[in-house]
C-alpha atoms as a PDB file:
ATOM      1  CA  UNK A   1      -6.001 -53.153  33.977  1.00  0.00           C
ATOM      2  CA  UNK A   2      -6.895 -51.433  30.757  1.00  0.00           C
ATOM      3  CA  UNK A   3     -10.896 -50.259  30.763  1.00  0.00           C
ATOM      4  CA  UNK A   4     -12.036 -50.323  27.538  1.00  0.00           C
ATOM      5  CA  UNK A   5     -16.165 -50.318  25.994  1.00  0.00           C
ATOM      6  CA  UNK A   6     -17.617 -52.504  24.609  1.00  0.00           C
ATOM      7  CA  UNK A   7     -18.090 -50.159  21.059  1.00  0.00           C
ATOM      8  CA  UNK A   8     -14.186 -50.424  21.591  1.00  0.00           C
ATOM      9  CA  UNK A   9     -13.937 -53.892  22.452  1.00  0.00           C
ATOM     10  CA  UNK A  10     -16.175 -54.782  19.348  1.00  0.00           C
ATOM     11  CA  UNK A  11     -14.818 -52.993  16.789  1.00  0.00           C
ATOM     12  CA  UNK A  12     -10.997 -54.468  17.415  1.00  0.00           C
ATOM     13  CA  UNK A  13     -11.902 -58.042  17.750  1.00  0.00           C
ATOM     14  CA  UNK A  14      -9.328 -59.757  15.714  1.00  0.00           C
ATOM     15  CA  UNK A  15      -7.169 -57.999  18.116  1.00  0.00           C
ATOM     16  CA  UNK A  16      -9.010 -58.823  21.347  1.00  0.00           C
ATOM     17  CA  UNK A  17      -9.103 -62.443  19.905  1.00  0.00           C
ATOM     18  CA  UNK A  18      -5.407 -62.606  19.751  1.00  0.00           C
ATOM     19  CA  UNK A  19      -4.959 -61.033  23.230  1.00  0.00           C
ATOM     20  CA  UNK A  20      -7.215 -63.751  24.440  1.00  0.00           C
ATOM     21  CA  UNK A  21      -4.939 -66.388  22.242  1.00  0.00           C
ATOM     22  CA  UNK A  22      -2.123 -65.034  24.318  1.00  0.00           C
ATOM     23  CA  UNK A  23      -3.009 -65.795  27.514  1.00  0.00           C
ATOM     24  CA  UNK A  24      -4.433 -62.238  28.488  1.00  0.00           C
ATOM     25  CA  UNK A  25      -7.511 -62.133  31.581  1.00  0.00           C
ATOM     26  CA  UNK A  26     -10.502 -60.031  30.931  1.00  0.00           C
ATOM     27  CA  UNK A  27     -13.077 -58.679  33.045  1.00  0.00           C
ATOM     28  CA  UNK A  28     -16.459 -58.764  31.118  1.00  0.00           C
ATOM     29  CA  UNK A  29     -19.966 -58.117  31.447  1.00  0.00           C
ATOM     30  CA  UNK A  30     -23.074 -60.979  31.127  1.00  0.00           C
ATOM     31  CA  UNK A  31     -26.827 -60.729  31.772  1.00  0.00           C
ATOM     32  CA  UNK A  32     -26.253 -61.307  35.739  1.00  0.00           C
ATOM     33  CA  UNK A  33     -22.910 -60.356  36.789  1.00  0.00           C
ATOM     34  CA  UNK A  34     -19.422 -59.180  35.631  1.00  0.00           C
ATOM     35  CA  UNK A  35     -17.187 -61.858  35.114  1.00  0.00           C
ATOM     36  CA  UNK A  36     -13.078 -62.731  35.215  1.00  0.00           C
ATOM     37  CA  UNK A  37     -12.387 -65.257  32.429  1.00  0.00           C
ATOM     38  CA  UNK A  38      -9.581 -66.400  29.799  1.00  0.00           C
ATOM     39  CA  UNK A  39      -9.677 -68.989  27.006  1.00  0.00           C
ATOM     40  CA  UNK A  40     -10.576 -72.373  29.130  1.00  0.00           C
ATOM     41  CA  UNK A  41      -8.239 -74.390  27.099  1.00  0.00           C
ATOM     42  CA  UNK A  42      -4.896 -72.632  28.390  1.00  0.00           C
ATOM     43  CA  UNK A  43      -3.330 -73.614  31.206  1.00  0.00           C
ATOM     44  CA  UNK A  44      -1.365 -70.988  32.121  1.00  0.00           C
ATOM     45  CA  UNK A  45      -4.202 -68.236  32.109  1.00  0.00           C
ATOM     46  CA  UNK A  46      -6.496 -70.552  33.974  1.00  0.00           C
ATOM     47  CA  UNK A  47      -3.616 -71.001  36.524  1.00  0.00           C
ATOM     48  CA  UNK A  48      -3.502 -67.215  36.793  1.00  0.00           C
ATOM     49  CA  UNK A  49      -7.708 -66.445  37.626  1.00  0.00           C
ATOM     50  CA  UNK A  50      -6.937 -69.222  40.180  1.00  0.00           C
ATOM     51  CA  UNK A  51      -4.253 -66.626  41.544  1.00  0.00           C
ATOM     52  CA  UNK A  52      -5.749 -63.551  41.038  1.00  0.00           C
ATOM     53  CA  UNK A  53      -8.912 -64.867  42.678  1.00  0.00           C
ATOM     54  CA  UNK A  54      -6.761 -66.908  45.289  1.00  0.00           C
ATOM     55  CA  UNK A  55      -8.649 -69.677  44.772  1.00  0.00           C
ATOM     56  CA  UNK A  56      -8.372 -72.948  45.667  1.00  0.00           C
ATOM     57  CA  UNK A  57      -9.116 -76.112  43.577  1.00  0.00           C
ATOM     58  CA  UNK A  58     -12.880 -75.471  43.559  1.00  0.00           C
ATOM     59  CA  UNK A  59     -14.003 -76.144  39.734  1.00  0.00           C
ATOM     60  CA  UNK A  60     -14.449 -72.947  37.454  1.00  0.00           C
ATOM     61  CA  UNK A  61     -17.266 -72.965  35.059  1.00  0.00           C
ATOM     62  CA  UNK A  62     -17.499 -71.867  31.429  1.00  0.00           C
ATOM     63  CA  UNK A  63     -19.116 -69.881  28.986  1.00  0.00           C
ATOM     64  CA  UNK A  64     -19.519 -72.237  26.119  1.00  0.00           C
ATOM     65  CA  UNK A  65     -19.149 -71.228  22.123  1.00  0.00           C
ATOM     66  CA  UNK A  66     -22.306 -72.973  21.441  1.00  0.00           C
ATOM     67  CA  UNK A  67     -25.192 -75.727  22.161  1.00  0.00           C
ATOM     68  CA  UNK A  68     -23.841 -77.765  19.781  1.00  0.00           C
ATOM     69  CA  UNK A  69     -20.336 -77.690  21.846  1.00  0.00           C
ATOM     70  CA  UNK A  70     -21.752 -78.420  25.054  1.00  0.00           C
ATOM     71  CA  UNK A  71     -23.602 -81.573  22.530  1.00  0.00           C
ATOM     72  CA  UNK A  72     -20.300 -82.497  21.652  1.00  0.00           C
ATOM     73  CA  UNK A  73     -18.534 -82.545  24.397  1.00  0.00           C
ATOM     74  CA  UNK A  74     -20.866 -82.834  27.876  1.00  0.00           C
ATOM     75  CA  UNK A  75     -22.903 -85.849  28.206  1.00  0.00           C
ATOM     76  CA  UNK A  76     -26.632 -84.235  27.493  1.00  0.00           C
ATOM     77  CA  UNK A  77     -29.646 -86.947  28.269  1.00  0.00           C
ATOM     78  CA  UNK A  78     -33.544 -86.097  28.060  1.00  0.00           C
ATOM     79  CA  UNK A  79     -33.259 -84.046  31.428  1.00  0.00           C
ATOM     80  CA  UNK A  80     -30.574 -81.940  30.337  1.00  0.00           C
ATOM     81  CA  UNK A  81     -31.869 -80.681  27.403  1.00  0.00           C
ATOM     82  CA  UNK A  82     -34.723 -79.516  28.761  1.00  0.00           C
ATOM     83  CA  UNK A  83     -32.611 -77.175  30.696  1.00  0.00           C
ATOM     84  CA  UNK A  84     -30.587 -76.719  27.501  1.00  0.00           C
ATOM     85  CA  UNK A  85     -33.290 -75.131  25.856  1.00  0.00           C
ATOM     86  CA  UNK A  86     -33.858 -72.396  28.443  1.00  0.00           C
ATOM     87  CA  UNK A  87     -29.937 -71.556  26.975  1.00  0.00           C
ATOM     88  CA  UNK A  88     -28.991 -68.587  26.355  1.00  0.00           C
ATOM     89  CA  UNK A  89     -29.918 -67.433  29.863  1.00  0.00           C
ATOM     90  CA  UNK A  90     -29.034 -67.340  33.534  1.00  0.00           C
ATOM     91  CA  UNK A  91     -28.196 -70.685  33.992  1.00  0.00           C
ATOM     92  CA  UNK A  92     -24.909 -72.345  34.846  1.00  0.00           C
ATOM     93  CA  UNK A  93     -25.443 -76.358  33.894  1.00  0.00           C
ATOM     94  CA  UNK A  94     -23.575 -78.919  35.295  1.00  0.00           C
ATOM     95  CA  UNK A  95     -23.023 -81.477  33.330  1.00  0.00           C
ATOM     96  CA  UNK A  96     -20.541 -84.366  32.950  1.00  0.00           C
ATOM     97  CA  UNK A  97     -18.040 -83.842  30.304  1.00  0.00           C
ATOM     98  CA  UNK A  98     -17.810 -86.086  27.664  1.00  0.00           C
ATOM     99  CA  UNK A  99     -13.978 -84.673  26.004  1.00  0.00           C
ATOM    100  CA  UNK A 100     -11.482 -84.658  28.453  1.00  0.00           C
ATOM    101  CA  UNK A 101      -9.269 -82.075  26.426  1.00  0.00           C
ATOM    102  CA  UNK A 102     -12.233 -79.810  25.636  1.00  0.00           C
ATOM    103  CA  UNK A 103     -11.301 -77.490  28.797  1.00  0.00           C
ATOM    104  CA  UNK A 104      -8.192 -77.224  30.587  1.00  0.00           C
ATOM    105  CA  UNK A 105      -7.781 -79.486  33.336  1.00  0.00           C
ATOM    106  CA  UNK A 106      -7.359 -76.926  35.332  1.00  0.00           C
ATOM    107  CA  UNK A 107     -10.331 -75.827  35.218  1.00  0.00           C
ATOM    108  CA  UNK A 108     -12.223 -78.614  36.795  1.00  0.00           C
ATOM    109  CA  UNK A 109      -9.142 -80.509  38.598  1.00  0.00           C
ATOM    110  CA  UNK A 110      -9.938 -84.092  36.894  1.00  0.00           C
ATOM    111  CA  UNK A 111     -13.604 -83.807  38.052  1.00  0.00           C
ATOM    112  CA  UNK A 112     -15.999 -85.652  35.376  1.00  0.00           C
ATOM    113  CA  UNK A 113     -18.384 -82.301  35.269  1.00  0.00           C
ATOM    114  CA  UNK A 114     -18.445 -79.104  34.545  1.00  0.00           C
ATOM    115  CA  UNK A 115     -20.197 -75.783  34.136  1.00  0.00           C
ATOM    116  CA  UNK A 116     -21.423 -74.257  31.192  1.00  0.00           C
ATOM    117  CA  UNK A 117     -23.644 -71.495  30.634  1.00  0.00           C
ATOM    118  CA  UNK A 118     -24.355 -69.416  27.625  1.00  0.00           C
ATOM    119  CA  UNK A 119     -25.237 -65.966  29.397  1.00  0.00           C
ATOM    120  CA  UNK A 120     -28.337 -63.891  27.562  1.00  0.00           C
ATOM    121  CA  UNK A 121     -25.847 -61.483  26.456  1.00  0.00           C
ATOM    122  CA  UNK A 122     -23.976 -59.919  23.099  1.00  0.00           C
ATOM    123  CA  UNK A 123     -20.795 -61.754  25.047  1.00  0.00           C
ATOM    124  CA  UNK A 124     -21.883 -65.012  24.123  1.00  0.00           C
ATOM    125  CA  UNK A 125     -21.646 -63.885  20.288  1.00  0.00           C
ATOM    126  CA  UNK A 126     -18.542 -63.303  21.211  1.00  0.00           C
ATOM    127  CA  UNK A 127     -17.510 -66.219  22.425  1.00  0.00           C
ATOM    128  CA  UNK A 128     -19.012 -67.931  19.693  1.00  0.00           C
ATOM    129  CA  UNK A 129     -17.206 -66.604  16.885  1.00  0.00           C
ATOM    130  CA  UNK A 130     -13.727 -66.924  19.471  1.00  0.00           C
ATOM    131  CA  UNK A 131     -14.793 -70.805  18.770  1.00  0.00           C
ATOM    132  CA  UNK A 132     -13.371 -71.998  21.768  1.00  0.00           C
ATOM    133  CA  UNK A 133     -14.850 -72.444  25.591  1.00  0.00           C
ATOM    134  CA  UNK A 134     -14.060 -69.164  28.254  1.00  0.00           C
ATOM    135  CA  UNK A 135     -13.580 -69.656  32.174  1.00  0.00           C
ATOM    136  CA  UNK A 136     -16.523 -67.578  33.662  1.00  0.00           C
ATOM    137  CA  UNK A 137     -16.270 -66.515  37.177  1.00  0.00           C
ATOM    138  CA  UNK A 138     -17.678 -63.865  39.610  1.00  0.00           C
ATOM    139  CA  UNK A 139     -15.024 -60.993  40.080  1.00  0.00           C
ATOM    140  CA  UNK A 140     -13.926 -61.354  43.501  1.00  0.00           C
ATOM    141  CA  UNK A 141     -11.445 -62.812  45.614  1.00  0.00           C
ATOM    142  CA  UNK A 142     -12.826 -65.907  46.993  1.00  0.00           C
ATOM    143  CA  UNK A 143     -15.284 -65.407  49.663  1.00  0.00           C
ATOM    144  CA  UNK A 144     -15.695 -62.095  48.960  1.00  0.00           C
ATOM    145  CA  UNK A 145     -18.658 -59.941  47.189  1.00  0.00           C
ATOM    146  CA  UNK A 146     -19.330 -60.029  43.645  1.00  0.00           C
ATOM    147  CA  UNK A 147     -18.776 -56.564  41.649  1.00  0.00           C
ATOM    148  CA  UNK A 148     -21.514 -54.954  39.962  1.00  0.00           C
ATOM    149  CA  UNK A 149     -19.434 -52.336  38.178  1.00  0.00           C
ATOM    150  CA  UNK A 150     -15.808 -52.484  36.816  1.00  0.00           C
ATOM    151  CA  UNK A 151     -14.834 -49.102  39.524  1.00  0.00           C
ATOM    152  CA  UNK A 152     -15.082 -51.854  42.241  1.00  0.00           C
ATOM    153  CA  UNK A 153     -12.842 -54.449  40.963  1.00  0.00           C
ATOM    154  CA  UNK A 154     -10.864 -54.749  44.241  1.00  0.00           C
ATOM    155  CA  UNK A 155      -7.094 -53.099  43.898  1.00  0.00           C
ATOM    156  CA  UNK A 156      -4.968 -56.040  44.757  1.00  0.00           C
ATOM    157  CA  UNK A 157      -6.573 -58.122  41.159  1.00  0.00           C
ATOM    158  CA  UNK A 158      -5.643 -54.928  38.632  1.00  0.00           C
ATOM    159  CA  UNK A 159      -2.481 -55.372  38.468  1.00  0.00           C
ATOM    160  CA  UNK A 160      -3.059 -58.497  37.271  1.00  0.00           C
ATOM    161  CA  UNK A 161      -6.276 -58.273  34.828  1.00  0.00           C
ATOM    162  CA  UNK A 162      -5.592 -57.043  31.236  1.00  0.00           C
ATOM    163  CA  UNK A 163      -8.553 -55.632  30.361  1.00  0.00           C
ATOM    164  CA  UNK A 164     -12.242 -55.014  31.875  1.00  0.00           C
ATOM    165  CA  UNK A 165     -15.001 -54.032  29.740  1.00  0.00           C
ATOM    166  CA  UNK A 166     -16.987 -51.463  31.292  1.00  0.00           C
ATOM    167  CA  UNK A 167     -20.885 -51.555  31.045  1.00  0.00           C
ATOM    168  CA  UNK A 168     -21.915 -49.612  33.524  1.00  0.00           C
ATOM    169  CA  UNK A 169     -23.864 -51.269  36.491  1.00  0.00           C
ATOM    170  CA  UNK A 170     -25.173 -54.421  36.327  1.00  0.00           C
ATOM    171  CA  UNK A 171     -27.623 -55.064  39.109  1.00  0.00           C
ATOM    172  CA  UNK A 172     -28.194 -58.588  38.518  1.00  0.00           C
ATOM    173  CA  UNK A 173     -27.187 -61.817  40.797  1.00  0.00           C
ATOM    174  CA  UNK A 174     -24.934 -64.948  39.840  1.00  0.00           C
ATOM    175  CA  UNK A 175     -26.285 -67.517  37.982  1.00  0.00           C
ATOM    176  CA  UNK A 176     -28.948 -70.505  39.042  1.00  0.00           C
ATOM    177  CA  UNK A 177     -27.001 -73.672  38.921  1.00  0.00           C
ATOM    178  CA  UNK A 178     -28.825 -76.661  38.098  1.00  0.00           C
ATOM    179  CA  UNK A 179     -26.905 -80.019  38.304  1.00  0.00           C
ATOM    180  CA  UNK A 180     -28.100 -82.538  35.807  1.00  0.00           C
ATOM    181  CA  UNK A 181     -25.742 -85.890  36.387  1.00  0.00           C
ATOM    182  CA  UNK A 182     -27.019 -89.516  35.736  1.00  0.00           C
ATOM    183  CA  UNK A 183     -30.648 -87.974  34.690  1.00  0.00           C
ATOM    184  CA  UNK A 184     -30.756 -86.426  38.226  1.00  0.00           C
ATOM    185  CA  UNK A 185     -31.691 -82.727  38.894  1.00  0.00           C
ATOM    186  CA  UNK A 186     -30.895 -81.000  40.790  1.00  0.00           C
ATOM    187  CA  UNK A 187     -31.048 -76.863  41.606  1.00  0.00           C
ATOM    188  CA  UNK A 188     -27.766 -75.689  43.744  1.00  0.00           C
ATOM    189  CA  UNK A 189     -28.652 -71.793  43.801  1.00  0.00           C
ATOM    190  CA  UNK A 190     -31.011 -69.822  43.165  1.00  0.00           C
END
């Protein structure tokens, strides 16, 4: 696992972006916690979080490009896009997708939903200009804590990260998850 800052990070996009291209995992920061993702559209990268985390088939959620992507391609009614509107910010929507070859299917296993957020953070930007959708997921091995600074990413997943972009601490707490299927809401975690 290279550790690299964000001035770093920034400043060698076109790089970064083909690392990401290529399949390569990064540890990154958001407004609530650090995060292990990959571009959501390939297979083989998705396959290794699932690995690294040993996770099972529980859905991953994304970081999407943009509102009008998650217009495109989730189904947004009345309901959602109130909750839409609070975007960018600590929210992880689930929503039903719409484009069945917008994400990976292994991200979601076949289910019709999926999460999206759009974190209040200068990662978003990034993923924006990327153009395409990013697994976000707490940095952990299933079941166990979340990390709130890259020194604790536990030993056993850096052999297997490329990168982690170190901001310091980051005291915050996952995401709320609102569900917002068939104009029903509903709040998972606060």
């Amino acid at each position: 696992m290279k550790i690299i800052k964000k001035e770093e990070f920034l400043e060698n996009l076109e790089f970064y972006f083909r690392e990401i291209r290529e399949g390569k995992i990064f540890v990154y920061p958001t407004d609530t916690i650090y995060g292990i993702g990959c571009d959501a559209t390939n297979d083989d990268s998705v396959n290794k979080i699932r690995q690294i985390k040993k996770r099972d088939e529980k859905p991953f959620s994304i970081i999407a490009p943009s509102k009008d992507w998650i217009k495109k391609d989730c189904v947004v009614d009345d309901n959602s896009e109130k909750w839409l509107n609070k975007l960018p910010g600590a929210y992880t929507l689930i929503l039903e997708l719409r484009n069945w070859v917008a994400v990976s299917d292994k991200v979601n296993f076949g289910f019709d939903s999926i999460g999206v957020r759009i974190p209040d953070h200068w990662i978003s930007r990034v993923i924006e200009n990327y153009g395409k959708p990013f697994v976000t997921t707490s940095v952990n091995i299933s079941g166990e804590p979340f990390i709130k600074n890259i020194d604790n990413v536990p030993p056993e997943m850096k052999d297997e990260i490329d990168y982690a972009i170190d901001e310091g601490n980051i005291e915050g707490n996952p995401s709320t998850i609102v569900k917002l299927i068939n104009g029903v809401e509903e709040i998972i975690r606060r």
